[in-house]
Protein backbone atom coordinates (compact mmCIF):
# COMPACT_ATOMS: atom_id res chain seq x y z
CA UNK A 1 99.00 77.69 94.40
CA UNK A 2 100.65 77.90 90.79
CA UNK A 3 103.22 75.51 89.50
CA UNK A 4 105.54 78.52 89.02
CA UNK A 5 109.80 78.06 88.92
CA UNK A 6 111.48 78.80 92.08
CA UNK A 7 113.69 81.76 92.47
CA UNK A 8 115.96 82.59 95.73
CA UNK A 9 116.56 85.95 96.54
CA UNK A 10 119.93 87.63 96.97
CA UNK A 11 119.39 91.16 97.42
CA UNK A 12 120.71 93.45 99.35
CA UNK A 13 117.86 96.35 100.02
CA UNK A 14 117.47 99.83 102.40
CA UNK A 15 114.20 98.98 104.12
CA UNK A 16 112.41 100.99 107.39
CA UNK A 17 109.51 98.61 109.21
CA UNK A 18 106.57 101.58 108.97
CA UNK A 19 106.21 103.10 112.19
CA UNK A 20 103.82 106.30 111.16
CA UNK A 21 102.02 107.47 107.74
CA UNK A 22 101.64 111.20 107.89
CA UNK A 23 99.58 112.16 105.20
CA UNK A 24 99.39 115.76 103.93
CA UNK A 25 95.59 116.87 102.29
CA UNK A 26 97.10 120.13 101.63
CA UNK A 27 99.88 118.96 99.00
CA UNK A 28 98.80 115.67 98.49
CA UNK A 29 101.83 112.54 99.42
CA UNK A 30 103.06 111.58 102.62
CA UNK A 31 105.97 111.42 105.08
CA UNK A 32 106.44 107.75 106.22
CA UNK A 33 108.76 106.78 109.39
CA UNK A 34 110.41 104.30 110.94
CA UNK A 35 113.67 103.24 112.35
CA UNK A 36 114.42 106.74 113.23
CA UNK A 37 114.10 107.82 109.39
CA UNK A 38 111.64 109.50 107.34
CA UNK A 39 111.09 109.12 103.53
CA UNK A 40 108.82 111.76 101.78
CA UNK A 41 106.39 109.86 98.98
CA UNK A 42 104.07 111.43 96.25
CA UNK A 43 100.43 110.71 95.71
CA UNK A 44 101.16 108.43 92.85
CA UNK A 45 102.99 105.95 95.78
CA UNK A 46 99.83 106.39 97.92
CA UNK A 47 97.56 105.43 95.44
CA UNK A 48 99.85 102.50 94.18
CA UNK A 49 101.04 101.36 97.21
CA UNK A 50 98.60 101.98 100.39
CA UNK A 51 101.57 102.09 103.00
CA UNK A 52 100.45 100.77 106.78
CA UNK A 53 101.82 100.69 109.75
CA UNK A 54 103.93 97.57 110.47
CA UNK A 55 104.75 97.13 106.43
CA UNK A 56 108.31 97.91 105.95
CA UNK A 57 108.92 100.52 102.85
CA UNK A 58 111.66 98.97 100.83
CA UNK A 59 114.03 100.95 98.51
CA UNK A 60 115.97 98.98 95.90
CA UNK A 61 119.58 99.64 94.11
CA UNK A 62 118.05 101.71 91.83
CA UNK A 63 116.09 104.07 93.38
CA UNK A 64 112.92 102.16 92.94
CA UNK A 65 110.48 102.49 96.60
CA UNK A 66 107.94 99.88 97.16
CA UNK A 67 106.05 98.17 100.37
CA UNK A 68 106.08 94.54 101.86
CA UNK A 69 103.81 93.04 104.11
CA UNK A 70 106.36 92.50 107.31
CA UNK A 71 105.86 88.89 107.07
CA UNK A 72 107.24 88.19 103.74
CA UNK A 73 110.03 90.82 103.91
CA UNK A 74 111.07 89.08 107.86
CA UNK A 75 110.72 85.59 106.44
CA UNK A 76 113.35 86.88 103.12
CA UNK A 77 115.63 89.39 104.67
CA UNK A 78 118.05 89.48 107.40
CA UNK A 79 119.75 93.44 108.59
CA UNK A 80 123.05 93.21 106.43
């Protein structure tokens, strides 16, 4: 492990613990669900990301989507 600074986090983020990846051949991109919602992503996000079940999908203030291994994200975030 790096001798890196410390940094706490303070956030306050949307976030849906992956339940399903439905991924459509046809148009390319995917419909991912969880906690009874559903969030439509392009290829791009595929290919950057690699969603799985049991990762939560986390959408910041501005927009921005990523993923989170559930362990991290449980160990950093508590439902607001």
């Amino acid at each position: 492990m790096h001798n890196l600074p410390k940094y706490r986090c303070h956030k306050v983020v949307g976030a849906i613990r992956i339940d399903e990846v439905s991924v459509d051949q046809a148009h390319g991109g995917a419909e991912i669900q969880g906690s009874g919602c559903s969030v439509t992503v392009d290829q791009g996000f595929l290919d950057r990301h690699g969603p799985k079940v049991g990762q939560y999908l986390v959408e910041y203030d501005d927009g921005y989507l990523s993923i989170s291994p559930a362990e991290p994200f449980e160990a950093g975030y508590t439902p607001a």
